[in-house]
Protein backbone atom coordinates (compact mmCIF):
# COMPACT_ATOMS: atom_id res chain seq x y z
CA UNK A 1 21.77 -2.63 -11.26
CA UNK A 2 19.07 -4.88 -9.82
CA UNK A 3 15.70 -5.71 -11.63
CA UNK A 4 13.62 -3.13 -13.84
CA UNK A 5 10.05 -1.86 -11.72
CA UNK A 6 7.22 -2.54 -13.67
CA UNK A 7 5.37 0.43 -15.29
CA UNK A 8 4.58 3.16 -13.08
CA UNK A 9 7.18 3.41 -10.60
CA UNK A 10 6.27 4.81 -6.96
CA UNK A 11 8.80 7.16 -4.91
CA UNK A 12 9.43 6.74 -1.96
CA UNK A 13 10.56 9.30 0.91
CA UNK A 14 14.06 8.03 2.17
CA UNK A 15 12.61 6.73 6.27
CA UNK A 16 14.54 8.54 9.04
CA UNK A 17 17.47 6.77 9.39
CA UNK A 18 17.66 7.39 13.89
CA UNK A 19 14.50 5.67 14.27
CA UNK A 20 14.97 3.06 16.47
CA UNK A 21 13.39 -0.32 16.12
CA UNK A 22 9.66 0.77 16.63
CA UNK A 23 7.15 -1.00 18.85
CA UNK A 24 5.07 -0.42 16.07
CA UNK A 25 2.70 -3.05 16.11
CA UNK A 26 -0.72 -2.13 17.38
CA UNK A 27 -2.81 -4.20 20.15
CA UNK A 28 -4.45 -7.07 18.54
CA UNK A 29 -7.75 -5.75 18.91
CA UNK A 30 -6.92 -2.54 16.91
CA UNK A 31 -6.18 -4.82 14.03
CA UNK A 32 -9.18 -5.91 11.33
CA UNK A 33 -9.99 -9.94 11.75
CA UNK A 34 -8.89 -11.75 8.97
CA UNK A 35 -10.26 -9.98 5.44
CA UNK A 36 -12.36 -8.26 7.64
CA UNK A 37 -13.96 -4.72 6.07
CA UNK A 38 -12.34 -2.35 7.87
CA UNK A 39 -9.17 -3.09 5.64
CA UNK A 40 -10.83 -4.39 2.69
CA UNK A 41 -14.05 -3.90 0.70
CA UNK A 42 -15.96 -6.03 -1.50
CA UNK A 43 -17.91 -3.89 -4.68
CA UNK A 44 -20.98 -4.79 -3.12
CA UNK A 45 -20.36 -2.94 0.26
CA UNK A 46 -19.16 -0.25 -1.64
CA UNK A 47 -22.22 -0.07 -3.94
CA UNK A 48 -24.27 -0.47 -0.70
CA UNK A 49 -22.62 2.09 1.37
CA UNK A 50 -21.31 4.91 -1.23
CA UNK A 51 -24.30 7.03 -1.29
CA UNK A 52 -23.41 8.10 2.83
CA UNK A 53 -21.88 11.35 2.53
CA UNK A 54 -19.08 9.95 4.55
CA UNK A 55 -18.10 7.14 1.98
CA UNK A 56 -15.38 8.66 -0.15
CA UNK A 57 -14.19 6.56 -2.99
CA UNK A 58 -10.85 7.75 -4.61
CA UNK A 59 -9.94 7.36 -7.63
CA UNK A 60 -5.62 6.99 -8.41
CA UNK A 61 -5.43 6.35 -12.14
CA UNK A 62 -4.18 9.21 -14.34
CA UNK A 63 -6.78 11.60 -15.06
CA UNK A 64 -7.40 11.19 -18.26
CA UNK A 65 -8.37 7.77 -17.32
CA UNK A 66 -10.91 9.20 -14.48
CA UNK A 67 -12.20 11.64 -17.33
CA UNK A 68 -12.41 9.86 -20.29
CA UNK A 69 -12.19 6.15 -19.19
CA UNK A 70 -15.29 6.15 -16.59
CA UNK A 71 -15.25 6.10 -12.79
CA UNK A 72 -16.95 5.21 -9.38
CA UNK A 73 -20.10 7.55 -8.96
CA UNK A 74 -18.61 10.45 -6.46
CA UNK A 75 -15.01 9.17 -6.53
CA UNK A 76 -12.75 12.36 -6.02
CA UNK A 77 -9.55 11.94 -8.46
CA UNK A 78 -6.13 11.69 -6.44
CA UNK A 79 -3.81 10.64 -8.94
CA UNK A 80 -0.66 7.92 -7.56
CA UNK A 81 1.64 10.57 -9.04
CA UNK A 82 0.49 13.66 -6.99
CA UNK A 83 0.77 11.73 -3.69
CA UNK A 84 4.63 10.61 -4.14
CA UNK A 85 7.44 13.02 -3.62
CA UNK A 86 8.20 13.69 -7.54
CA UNK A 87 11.79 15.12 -6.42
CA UNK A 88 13.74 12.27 -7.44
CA UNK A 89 11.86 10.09 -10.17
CA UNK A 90 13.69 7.01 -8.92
CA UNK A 91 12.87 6.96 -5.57
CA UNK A 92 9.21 8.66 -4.70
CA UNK A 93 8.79 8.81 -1.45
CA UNK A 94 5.99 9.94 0.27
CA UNK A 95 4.76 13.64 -0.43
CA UNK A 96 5.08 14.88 2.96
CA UNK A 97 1.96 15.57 5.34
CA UNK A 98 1.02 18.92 3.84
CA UNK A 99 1.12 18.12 0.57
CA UNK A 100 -1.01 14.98 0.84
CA UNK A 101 -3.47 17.15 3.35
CA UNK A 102 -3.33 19.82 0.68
CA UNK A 103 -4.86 16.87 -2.12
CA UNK A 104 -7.19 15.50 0.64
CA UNK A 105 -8.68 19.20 1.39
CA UNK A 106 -8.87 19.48 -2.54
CA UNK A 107 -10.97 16.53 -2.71
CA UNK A 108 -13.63 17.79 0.07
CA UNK A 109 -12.05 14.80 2.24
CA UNK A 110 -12.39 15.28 6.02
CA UNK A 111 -10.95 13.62 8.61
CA UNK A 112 -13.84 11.47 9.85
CA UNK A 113 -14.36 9.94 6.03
CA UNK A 114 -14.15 6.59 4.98
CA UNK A 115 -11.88 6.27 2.00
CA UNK A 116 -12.35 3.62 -0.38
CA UNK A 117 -9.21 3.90 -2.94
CA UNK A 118 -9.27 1.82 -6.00
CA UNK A 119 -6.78 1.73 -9.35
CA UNK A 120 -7.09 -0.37 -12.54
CA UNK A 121 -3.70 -2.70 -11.50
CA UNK A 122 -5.33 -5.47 -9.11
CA UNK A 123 -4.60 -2.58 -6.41
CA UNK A 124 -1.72 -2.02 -6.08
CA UNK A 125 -1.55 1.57 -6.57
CA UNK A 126 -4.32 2.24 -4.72
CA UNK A 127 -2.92 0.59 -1.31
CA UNK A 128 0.53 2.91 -1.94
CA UNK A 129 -2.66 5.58 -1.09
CA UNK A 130 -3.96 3.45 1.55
CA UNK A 131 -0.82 3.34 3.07
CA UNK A 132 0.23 6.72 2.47
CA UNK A 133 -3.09 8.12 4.52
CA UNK A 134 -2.72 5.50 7.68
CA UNK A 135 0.98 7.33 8.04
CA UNK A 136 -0.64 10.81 7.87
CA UNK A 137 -2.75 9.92 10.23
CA UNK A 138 -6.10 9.14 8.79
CA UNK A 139 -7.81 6.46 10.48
CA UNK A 140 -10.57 4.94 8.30
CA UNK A 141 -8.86 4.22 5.21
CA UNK A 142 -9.78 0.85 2.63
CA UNK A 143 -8.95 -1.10 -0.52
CA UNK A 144 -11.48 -1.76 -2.95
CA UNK A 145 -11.31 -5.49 -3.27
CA UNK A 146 -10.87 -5.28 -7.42
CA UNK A 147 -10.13 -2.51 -9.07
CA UNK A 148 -11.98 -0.20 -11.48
CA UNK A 149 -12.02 -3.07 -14.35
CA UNK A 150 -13.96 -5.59 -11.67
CA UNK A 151 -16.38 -2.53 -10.83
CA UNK A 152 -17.48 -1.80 -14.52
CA UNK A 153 -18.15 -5.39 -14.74
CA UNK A 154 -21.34 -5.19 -12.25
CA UNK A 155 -21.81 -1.62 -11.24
CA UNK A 156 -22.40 1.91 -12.71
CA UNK A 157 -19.35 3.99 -13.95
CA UNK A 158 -19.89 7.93 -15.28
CA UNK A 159 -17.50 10.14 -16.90
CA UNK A 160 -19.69 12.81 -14.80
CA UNK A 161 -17.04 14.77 -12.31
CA UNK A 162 -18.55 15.43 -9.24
CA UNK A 163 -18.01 19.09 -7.42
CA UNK A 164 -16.12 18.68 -3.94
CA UNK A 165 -16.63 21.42 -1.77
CA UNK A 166 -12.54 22.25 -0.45
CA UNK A 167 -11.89 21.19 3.35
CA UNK A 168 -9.48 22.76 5.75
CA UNK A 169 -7.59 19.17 6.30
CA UNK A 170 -5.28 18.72 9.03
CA UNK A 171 -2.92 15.84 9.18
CA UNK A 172 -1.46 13.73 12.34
CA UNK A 173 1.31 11.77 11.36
CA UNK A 174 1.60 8.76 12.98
CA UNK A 175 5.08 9.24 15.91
CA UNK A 176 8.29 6.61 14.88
CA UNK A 177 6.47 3.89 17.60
CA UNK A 178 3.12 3.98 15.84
CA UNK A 179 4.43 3.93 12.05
CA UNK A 180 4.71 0.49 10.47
CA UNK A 181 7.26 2.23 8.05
CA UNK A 182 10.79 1.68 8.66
CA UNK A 183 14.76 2.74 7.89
CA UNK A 184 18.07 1.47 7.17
CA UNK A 185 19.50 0.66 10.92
CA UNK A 186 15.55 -0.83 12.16
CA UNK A 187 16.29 -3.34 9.13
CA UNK A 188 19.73 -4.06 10.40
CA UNK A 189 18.35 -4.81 13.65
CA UNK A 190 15.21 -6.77 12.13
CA UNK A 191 18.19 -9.25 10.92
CA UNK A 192 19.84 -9.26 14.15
CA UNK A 193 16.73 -10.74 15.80
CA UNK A 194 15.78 -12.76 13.06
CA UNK A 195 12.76 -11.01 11.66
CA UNK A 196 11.57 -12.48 8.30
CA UNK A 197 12.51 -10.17 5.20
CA UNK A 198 10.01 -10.54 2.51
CA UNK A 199 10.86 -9.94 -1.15
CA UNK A 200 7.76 -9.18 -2.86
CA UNK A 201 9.07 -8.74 -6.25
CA UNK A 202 8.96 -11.13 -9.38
CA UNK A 203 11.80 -13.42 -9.43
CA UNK A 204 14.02 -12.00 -11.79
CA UNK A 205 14.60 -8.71 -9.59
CA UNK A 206 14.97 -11.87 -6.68
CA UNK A 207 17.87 -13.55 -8.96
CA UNK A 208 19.40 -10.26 -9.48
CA UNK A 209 20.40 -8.70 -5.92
CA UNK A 210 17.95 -9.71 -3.02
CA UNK A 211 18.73 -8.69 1.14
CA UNK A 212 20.88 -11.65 2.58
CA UNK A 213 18.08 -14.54 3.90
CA UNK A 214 15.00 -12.54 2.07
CA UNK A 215 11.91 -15.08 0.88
CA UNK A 216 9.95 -14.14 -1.94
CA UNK A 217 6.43 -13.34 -2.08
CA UNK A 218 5.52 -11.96 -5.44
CA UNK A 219 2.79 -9.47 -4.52
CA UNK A 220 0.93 -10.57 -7.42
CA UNK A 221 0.60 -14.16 -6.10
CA UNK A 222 -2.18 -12.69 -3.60
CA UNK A 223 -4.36 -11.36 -6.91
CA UNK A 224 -6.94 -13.50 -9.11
CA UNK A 225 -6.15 -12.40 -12.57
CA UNK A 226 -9.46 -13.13 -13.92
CA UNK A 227 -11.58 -11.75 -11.03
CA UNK A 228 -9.23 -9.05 -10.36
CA UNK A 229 -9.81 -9.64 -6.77
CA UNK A 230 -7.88 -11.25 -3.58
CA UNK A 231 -7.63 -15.03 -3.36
CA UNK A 232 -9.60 -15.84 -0.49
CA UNK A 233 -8.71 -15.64 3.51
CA UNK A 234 -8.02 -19.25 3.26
CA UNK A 235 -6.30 -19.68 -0.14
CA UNK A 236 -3.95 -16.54 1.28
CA UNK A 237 -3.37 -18.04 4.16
CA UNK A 238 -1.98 -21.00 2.06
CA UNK A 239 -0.29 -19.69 -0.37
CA UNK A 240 1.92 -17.58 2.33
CA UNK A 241 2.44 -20.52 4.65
CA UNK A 242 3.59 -22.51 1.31
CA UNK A 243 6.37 -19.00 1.18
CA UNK A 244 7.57 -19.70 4.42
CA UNK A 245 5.55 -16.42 5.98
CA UNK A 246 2.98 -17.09 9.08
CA UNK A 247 1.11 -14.13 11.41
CA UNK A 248 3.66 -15.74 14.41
CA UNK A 249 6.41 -13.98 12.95
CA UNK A 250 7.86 -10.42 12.74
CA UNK A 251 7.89 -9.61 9.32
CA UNK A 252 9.87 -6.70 7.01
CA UNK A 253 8.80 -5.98 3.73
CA UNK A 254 10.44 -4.66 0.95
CA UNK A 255 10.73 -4.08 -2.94
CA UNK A 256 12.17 -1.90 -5.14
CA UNK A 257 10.59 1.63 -4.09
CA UNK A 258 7.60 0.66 -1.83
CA UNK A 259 4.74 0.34 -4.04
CA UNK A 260 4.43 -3.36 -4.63
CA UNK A 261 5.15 -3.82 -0.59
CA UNK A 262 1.87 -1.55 -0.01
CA UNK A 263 0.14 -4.17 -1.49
CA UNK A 264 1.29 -6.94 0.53
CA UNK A 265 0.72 -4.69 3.67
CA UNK A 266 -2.62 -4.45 2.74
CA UNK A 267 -3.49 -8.25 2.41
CA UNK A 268 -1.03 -9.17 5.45
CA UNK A 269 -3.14 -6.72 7.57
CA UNK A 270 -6.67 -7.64 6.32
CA UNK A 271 -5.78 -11.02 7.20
CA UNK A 272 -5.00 -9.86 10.68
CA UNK A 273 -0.76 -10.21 10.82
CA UNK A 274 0.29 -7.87 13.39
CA UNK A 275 3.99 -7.98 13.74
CA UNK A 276 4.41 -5.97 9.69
CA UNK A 277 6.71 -3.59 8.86
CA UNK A 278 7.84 -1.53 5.39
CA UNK A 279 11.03 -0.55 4.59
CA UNK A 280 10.72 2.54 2.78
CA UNK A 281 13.44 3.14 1.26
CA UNK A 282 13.50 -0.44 -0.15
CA UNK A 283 16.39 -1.95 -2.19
CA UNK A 284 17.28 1.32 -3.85
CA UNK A 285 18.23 2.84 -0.79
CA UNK A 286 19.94 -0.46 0.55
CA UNK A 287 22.28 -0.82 -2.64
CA UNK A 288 22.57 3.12 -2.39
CA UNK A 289 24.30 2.89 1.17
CA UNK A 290 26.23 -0.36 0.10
CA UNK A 291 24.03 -2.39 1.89
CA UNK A 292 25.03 -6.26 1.78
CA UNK A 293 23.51 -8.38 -0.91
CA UNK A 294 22.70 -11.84 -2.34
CA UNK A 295 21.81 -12.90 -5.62
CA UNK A 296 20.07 -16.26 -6.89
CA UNK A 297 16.56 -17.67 -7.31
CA UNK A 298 14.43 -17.70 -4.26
């Protein structure tokens, strides 16, 4: 019906449709400065840090890439596919707080850890993780600026699996107020007031069936392909003032199934946007409930 996702294709847990428009956004100085390193994290900081017991880089490729392809020194392996609810393969929500507890206690992860999640796709796997922890409730979570490919370049890899002694992890998810993720009747009354929808899909899915008034933001716009890193604070800040998007406004993000808005998330909160919010559910739940559409090039 509307355009095809890319690859791997992330589920996403269908967002409780009586939350009520969430005063979601945290105080300004709970958010990072712009690019600053509590969101995002250059190679370099993590070769400098990772050898602090508390520094846990995770690994989300398939396994057999973690085994036979090479990884981070110490990464634990938390594949995308075990942390999306595999219920329905078109829509893969989020696993549920026990079930993503039950990986993190797998992985010797405690609650007090930094985690450092990386992929091999510019990221954007790796912040569906990023993501998927802040809503459980763990607070000191961060994308690998690069991915695995950009790490090999400079730093060590091993095939090497490193022993994890199993935690006891508890999860906290975040109450409707604190979560930036959102449902079917907040996005109704996002449009009411004007709120900026983003499309952050490629411009063929855009064409095909977009939310009435959406701009698009391709999340891959915010990549270098040949560094396999972010465009810098100020190029970003550019190139999303060029799309219409500035940290003034109150913002709703969606795709098809969440995983490419996790990206954009990411980068909009590293540079230090407060007002951000994800619809879950996406456009396959918004066509699924008959939701109005457009169609047309952005």
């Amino acid at each position: 019906m509307f355009g095809h996702e890319p690859e791997l294709i992330a589920t996403i847990s269908v967002p409780r449709e009586d939350v009520p428009v969430p005063s979601r956004y945290r105080p300004r100085s709970e958010f990072a400065r712009p690019m600053d390193e509590s969101v995002v994290v250059s190679p370099d900081w993590l070769a400098a840090n990772r050898d602090r017991p508390d520094i846990r880089p995770v690994d989300v490729r398939d396994a057999w890439e973690f085994d036979a392809i090479g990884h981070v020194p110490g990464a634990a392996s938390i594949p995308f596919d075990s942390y999306r609810d595999d219920s329905d393969a078109d829509r893969g929500t989020l696993p549920g707080a026990d079930a993503f507890a039950s990986l993190l206690s797998a992985a010797g992860i405690g609650p007090g850890d930094t985690l450092v999640a990386y992929d091999d796709t510019h990221g954007v796997f790796a912040a569906r993780l990023y993501l998927t922890a802040l809503e459980y409730g763990h607070d000191d979570v961060r994308l690998l600026n690069g991915d695995y490919s950009a790490w090999s370049r400079e730093y060590e890899t091993t095939t090497a699996a490193t022993e994890f002694e199993a935690t006891n992890y508890e999860p906290h998810p975040l109450d409707r107020e604190e979560s930036p993720l959102v449902g079917r009747e907040a996005v109704e009354a996002a449009r009411e007031r004007d709120a900026l929808l983003v499309d952050t899909r490629e411009r063929d899915e855009f064409a095909e069936a977009h939310l009435p008034g959406a701009v698009r933001f391709d999340w891959r716009e915010a990549v270098d392909d040949e560094t396999r890193r972010l465009l810098s604070e100020g190029d970003l800040e550019g190139l999303l003032e060029s799309h219409g998007i500035t940290r003034d406004q109150d913002i709703v993000l969606y795709c098809n199934t969440a995983r490419r808005i996790s990206h954009t998330y990411v980068v909009l909160r590293a540079l230090g946007y407060e007002d951000v919010a994800v619809y879950e559910g996406s456009l396959t739940e918004w066509i699924a409930m008959d939701g109005e559409i457009e169609t047309g090039a952005s």
